[in-house]
Protein backbone atom coordinates (compact mmCIF):
# COMPACT_ATOMS: atom_id res chain seq x y z
CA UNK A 1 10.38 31.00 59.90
CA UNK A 2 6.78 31.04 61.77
CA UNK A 3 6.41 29.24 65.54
CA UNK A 4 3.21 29.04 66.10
CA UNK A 5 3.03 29.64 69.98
CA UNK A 6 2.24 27.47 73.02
CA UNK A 7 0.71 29.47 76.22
CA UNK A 8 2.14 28.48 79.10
CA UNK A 9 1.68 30.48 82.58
CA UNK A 10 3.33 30.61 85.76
CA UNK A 11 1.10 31.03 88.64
CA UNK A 12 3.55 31.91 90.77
CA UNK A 13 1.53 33.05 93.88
CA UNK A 14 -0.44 30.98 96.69
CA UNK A 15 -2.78 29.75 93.62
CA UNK A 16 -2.00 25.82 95.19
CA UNK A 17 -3.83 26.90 98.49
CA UNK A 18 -6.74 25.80 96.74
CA UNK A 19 -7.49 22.14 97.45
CA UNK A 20 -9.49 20.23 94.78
CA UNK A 21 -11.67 18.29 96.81
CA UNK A 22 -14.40 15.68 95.98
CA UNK A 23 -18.04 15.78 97.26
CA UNK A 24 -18.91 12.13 99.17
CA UNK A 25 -21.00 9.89 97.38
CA UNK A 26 -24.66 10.94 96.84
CA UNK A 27 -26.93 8.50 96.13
CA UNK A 28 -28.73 8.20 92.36
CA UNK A 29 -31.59 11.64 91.73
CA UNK A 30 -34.80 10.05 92.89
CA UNK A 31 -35.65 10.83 88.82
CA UNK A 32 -33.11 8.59 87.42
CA UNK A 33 -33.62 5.78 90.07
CA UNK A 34 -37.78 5.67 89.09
CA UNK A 35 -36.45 5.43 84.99
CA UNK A 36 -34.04 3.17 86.49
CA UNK A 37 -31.49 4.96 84.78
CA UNK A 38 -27.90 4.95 86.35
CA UNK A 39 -26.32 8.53 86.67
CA UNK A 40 -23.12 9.63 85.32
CA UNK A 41 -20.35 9.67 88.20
CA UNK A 42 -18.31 12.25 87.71
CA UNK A 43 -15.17 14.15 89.95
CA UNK A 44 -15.61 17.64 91.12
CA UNK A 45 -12.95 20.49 91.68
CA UNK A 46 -13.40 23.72 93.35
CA UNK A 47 -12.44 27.09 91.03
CA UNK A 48 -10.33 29.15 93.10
CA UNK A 49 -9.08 32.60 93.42
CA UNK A 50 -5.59 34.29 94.18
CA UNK A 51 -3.23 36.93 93.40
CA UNK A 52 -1.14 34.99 89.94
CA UNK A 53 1.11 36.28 87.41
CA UNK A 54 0.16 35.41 83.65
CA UNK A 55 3.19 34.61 81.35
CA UNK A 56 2.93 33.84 78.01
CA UNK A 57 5.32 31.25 76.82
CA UNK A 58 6.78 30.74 73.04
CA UNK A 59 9.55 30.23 70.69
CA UNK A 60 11.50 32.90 69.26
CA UNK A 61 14.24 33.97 67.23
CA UNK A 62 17.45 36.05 67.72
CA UNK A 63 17.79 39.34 65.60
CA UNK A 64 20.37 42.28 64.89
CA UNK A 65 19.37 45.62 65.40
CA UNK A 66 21.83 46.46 62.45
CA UNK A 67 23.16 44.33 59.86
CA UNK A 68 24.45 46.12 57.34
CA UNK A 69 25.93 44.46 53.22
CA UNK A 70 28.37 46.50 52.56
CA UNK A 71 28.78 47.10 48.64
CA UNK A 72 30.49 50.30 46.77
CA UNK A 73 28.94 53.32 45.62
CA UNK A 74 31.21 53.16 42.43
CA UNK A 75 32.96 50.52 40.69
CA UNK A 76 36.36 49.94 41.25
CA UNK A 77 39.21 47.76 42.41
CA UNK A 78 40.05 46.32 45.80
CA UNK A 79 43.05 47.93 46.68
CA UNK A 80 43.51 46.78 50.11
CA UNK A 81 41.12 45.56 53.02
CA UNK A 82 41.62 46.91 56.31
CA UNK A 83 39.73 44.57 58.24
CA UNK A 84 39.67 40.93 59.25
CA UNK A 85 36.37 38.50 59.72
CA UNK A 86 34.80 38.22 62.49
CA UNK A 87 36.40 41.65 63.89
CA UNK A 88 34.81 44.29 66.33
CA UNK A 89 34.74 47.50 64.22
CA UNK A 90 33.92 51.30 65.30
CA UNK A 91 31.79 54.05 63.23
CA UNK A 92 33.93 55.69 60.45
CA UNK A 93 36.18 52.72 60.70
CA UNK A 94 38.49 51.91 57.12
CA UNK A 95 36.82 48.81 55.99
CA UNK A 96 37.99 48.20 52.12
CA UNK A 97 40.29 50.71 50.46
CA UNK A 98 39.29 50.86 46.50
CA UNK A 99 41.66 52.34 44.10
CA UNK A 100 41.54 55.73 43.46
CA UNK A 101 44.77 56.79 41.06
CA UNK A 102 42.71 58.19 38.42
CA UNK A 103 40.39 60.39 40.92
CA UNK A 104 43.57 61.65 42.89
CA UNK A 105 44.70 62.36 38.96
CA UNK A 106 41.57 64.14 38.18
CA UNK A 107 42.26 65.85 41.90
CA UNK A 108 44.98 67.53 41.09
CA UNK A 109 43.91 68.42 37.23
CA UNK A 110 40.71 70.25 39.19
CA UNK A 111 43.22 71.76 41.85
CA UNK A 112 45.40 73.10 38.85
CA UNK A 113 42.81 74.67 36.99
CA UNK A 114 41.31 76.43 40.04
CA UNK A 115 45.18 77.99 40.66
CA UNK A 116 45.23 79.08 36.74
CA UNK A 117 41.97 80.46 36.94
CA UNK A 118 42.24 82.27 40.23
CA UNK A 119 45.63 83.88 38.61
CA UNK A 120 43.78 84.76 35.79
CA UNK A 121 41.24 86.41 37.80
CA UNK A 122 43.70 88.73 39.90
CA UNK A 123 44.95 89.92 37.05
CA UNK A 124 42.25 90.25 35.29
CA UNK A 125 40.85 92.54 38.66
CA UNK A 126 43.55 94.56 38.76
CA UNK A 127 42.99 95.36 35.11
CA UNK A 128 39.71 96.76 36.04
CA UNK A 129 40.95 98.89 38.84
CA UNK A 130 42.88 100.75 36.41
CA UNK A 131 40.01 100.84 33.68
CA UNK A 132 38.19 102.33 36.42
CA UNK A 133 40.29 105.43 36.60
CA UNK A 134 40.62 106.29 33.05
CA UNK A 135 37.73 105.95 32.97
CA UNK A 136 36.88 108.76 35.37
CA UNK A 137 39.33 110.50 33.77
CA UNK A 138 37.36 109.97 30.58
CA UNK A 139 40.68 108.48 28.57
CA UNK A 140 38.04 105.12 27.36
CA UNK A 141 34.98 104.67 26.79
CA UNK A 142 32.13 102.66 29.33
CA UNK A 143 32.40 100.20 26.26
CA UNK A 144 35.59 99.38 26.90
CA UNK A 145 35.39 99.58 30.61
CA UNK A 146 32.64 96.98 30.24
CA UNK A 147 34.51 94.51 28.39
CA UNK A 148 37.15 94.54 31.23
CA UNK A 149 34.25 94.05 34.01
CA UNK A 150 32.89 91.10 32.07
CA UNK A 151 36.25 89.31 31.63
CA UNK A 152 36.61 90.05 35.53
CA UNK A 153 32.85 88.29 35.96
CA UNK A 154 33.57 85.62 33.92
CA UNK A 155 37.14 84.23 35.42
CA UNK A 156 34.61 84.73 38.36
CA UNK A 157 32.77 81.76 37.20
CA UNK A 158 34.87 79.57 35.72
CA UNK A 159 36.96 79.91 39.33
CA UNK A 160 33.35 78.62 40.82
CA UNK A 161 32.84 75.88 38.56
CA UNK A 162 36.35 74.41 39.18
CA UNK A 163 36.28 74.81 42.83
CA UNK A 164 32.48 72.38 42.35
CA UNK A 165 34.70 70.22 40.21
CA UNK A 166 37.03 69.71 43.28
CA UNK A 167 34.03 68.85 45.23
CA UNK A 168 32.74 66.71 42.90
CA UNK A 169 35.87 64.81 42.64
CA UNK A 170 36.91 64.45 46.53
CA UNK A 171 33.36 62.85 46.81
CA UNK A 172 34.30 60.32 44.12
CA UNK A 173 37.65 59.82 46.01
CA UNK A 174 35.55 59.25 49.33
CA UNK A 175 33.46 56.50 48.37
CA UNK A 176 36.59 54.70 47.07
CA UNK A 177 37.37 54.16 51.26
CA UNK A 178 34.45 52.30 52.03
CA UNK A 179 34.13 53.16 56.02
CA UNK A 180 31.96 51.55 58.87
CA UNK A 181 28.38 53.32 58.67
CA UNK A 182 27.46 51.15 62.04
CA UNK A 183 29.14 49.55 65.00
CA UNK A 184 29.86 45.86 65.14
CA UNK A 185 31.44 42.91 63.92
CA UNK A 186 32.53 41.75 60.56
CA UNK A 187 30.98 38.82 58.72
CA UNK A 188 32.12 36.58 55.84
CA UNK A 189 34.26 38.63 53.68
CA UNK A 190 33.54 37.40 50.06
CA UNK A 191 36.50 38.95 48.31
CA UNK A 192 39.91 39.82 48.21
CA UNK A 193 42.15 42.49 46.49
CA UNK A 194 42.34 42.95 42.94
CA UNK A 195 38.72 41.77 42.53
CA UNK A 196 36.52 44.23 40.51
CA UNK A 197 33.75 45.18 42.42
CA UNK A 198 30.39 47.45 41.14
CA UNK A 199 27.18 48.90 42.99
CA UNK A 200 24.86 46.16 41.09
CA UNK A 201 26.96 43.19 42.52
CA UNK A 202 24.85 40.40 43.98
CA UNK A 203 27.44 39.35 46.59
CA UNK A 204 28.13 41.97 49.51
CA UNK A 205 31.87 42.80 50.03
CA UNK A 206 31.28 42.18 53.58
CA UNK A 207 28.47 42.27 55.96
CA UNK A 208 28.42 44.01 59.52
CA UNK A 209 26.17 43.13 62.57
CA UNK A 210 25.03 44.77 65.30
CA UNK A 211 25.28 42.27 68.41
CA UNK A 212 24.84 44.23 71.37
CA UNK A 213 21.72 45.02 71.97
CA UNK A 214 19.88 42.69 69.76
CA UNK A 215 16.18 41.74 69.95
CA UNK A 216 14.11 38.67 69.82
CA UNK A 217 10.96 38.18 67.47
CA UNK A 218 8.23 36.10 68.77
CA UNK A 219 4.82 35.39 67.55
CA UNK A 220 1.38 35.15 70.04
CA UNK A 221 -2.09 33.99 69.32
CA UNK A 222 -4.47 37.11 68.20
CA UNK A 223 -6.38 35.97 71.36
CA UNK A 224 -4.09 37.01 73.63
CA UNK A 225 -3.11 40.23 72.12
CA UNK A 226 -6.01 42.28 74.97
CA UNK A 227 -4.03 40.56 77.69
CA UNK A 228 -0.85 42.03 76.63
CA UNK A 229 -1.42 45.20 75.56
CA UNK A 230 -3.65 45.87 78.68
CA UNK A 231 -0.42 44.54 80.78
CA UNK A 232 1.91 47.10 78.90
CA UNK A 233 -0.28 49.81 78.88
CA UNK A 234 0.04 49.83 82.37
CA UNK A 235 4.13 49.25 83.01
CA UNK A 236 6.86 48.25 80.44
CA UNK A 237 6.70 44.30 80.02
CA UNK A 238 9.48 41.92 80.67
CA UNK A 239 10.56 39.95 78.44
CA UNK A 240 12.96 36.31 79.25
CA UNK A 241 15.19 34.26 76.77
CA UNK A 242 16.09 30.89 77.42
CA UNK A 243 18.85 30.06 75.30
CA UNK A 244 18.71 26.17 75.12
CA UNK A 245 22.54 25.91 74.31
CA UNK A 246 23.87 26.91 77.84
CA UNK A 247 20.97 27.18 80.12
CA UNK A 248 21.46 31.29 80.50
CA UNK A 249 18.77 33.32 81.06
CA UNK A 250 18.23 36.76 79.65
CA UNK A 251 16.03 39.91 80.68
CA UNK A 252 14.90 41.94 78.47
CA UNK A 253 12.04 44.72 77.26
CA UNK A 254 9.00 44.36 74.97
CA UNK A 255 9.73 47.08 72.54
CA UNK A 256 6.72 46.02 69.35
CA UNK A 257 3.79 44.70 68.86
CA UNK A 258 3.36 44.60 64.97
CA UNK A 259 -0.11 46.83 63.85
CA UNK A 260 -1.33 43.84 62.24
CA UNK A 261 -2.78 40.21 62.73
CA UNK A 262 -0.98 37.87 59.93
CA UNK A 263 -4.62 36.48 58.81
CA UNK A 264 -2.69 32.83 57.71
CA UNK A 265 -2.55 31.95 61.29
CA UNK A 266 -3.87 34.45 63.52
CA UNK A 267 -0.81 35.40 65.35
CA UNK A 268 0.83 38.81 65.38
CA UNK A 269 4.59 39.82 65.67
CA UNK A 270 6.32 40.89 69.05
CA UNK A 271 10.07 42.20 69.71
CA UNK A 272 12.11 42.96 73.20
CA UNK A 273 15.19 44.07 72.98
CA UNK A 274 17.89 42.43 75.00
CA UNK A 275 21.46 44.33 76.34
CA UNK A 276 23.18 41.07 75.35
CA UNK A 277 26.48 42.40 77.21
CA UNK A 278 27.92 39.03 76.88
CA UNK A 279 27.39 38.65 73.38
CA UNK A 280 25.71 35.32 74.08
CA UNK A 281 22.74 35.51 72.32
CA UNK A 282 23.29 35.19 68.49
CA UNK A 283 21.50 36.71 65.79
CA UNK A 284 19.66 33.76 63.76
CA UNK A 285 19.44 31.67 67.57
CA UNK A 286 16.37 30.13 68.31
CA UNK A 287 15.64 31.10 72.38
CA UNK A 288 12.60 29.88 74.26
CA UNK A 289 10.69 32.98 75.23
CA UNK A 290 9.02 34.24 78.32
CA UNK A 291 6.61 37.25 78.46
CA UNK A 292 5.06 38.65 81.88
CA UNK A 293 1.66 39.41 80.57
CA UNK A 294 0.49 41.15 84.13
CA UNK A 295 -0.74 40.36 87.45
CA UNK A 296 -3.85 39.69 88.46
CA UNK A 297 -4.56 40.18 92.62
CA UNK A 298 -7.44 38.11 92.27
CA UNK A 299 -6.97 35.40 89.82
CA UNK A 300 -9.95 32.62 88.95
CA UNK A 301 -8.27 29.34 88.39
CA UNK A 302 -9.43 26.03 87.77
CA UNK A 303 -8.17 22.47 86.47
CA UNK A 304 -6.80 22.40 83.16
CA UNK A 305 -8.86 18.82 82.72
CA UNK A 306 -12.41 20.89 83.32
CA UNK A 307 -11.89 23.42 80.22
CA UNK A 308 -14.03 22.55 77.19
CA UNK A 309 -13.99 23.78 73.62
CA UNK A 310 -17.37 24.07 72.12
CA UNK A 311 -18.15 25.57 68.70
CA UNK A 312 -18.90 28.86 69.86
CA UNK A 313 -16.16 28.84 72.68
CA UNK A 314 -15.13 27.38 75.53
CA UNK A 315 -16.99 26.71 78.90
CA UNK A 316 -16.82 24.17 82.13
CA UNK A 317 -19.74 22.13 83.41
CA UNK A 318 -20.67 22.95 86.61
CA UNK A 319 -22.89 21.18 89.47
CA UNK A 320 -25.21 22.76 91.66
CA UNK A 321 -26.42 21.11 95.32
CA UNK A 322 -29.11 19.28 93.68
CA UNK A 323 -26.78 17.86 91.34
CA UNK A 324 -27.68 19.02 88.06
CA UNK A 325 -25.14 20.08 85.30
CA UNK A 326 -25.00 23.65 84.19
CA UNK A 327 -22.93 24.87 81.53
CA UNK A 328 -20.82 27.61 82.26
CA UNK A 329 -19.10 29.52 79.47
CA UNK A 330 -16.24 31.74 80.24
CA UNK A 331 -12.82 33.06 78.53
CA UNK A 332 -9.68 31.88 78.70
CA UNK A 333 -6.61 34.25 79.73
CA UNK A 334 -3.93 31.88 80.17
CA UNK A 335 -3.05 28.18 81.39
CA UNK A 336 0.32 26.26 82.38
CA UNK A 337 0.18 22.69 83.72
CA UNK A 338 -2.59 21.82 85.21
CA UNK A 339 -4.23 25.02 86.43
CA UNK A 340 -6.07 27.29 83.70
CA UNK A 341 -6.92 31.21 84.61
CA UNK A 342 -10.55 32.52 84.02
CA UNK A 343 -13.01 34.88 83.32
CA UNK A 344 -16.46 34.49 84.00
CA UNK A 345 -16.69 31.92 86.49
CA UNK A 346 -16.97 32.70 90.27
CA UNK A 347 -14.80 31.16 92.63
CA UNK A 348 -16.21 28.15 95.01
CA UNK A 349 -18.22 27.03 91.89
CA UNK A 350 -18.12 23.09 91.79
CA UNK A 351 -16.44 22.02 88.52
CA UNK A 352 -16.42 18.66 86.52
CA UNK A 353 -12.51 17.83 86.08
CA UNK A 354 -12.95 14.20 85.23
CA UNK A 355 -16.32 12.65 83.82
CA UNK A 356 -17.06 15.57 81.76
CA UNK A 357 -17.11 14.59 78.37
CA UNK A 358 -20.14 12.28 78.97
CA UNK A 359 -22.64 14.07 80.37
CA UNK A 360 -25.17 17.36 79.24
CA UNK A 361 -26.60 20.16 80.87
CA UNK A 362 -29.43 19.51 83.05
CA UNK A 363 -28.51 15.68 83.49
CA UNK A 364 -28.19 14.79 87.00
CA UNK A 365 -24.86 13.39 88.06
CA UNK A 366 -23.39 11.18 90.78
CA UNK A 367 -20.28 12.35 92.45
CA UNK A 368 -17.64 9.84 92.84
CA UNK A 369 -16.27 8.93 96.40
CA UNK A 370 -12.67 9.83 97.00
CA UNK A 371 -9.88 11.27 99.45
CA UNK A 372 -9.48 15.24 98.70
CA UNK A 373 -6.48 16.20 96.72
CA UNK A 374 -4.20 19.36 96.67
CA UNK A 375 -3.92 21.17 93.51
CA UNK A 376 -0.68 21.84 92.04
CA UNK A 377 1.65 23.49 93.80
CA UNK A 378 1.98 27.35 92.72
CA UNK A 379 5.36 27.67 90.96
CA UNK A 380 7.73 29.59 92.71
CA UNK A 381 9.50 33.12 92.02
CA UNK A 382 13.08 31.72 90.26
CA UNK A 383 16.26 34.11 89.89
CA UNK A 384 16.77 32.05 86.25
CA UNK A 385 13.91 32.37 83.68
CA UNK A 386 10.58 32.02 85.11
CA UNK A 387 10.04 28.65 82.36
CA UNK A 388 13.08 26.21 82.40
CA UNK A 389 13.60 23.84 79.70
CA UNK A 390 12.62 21.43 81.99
CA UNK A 391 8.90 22.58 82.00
CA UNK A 392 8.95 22.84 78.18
CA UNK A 393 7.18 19.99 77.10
CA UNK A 394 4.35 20.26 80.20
CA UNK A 395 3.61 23.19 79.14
CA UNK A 396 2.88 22.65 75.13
CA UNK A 397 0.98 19.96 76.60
CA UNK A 398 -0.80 21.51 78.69
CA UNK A 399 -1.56 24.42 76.17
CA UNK A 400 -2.73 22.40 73.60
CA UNK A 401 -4.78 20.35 75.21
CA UNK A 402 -6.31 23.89 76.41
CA UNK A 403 -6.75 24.90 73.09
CA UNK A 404 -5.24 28.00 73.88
CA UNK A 405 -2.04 28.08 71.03
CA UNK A 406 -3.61 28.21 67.53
């Protein structure tokens, strides 16, 4: 199953030093008052700058590192199983014992053989030994000594081939003791003994799961995909899982980023791996993920309410002193809340965070009267994961209303 993802970040540094603050009132551009044309009053913000921490926020899903169907490599009957569901087993453990009375038959028939054989062929040297001499002593003929020689190579042979017969058989009486390729637990076990089982059956015997380590998959937007693989490039990224169940937090590693963008919906695969020492995160879970993206010393932020998506990308309307709207494109790195971080906008540059979506650039605006306001306090540095479930939902809200989460 595909989650597509909601950004969230934690600006977890002095980012609320900033104070959004409101120009006094200015009376109507001299322009507008001659049309006697009222101008728009809008709110202003300033666009800050501090050290922050981007983290990208999404949903994920728990998965083994090994899970392994176990079927047989010949058919065969269940002669016994050795194992219980549900229990922890080692490499090279017994798992299901098959049974094997006609290869330990065809054992010994192959063990027999090699005996005759290998009596044949002592004899059949020592006859040689002694062709050898009369035949120095010219009493037979190399014709005869020849005959004993190939007798001698061909016992030779046949003791060869039956010794390959052993081997072949001991590896058919192997693979009727189906062992543990992998460490980990037991699954469902589907059968019991006396069942016929083949190498074409549909339903495993039993399956076995890795569950410590085990990673989490995760899907981000192909937009932020720069962010994170400039981040890792430069130290290995953290990774947190927020299992919803029991409120634990987990730490893990980013260990992929798939090679390809899914072109359906413009995300692309990641994977940590998590140590999962407590066995507490289950494959097939659904965990709320947390991914430190980098830090940034000087961070651009403004209010999430003066972002703008325009056809061709987003932007903020800015004012100058004389009042005029400019528009101010710029890119997008990441947003939780009510504070957005930026590119392309320099900080002290007046923003429009409420009023914006009815004026144009080059109109002349009024700003509104009001008490300054502090921006959103920066969220603090937590021992638990960095998101809480609490700060789900403000966050998808927040990211959506971005447009930052395809």
């Amino acid at each position: 199953m595909k989650h597509k993802p909601l950004l969230a970040v934690a600006v977890i540094t002095a980012l609320g030093g900033a104070i959004w603050w409101q120009q006094g009132a200015n009376s109507s551009a001299p322009a507008d008052a001659a049309r006697g044309k009222r101008a728009t009053s809008v709110e202003l913000s300033p666009v800050s700058s501090a050290p922050a921490s981007i983290r990208l926020s999404t949903n994920g899903n728990v998965t083994a590192l090994d899970r392994l169907e176990l079927r047989p490599q010949d058919s065969g009957v269940i002669a016994a199983i050795r194992v219980r569901e549900g229990q922890q087993v080692a490499v090279g453990e017994v798992l299901v014992q098959l049974d094997a009375a006609a290869e330990r038959a065809e054992l010994a028939k192959a063990r027999a053989a090699l005996a005759a054989n290998q009596a044949q062929l002592n004899i059949a040297r020592r006859e040689l030994a002694r062709s050898q001499e009369l035949k120095q002593q010219q009493f037979i003929s190399q014709s005869a000594l020849d005959t004993v020689q190939a007798r001698v190579e061909s016992l030779a042979a046949n003791l060869a081939a039956d010794r390959a017969q052993i081997d072949a058989v001991q590896v058919q009486l192997a693979r009727k003791t189906l062992r543990a390729p992998v460490a980990g637990q037991v699954g469902a076990i589907s059968l019991s003994p006396g069942a016929l089982v083949q190498p074409s059956m549909a339903t495993p015997l039993l399956t076995i799961t890795r569950v410590a380590p085990v990673a989490v998959s995760f899907y981000l937007a192909e937009r932020q995909l720069p962010v994170v693989r400039q981040a890792q490039a430069q130290a290995p990224l953290t990774v947190y899982a927020l299992n919803e169940a029991d409120g634990s937090c987990h730490q893990g590693q980013l260990s992929f980023i798939d090679s390809a963008v899914d072109s359906s919906n413009g995300n692309v695969l990641l994977k940590a791996q998590f140590a999962n020492a407590g066995k507490v995160l289950w494959p097939g879970q659904f965990v709320r993920v947390t991914l430190d993206a980098g830090h940034y010393r000087d961070a651009v932020a403004l209010p999430v309410a003066a972002l703008i998506t325009g056809p061709d990308g987003q932007f903020t309307y800015g004012v100058g002193k004389d009042n005029k709207v400019r528009r101010l494109p710029l890119t997008l790195l990441a947003v939780q809340d009510e504070l957005a971080i930026v590119r392309g906008v320099a900080p002290g540059t007046a923003v429009i965070s409420s009023g914006g979506q009815n004026v144009r650039p080059g109109e002349t605006v009024t700003v509104a009267k009001g008490k300054p306001r502090a921006a959103p306090a920066a969220q603090p540095e937590q021992a638990s994961c960095p998101l809480p479930a609490a700060n789900v939902g403000r966050t998808a809200e927040a990211s959506a209303a971005a447009g930052v989460a395809p």
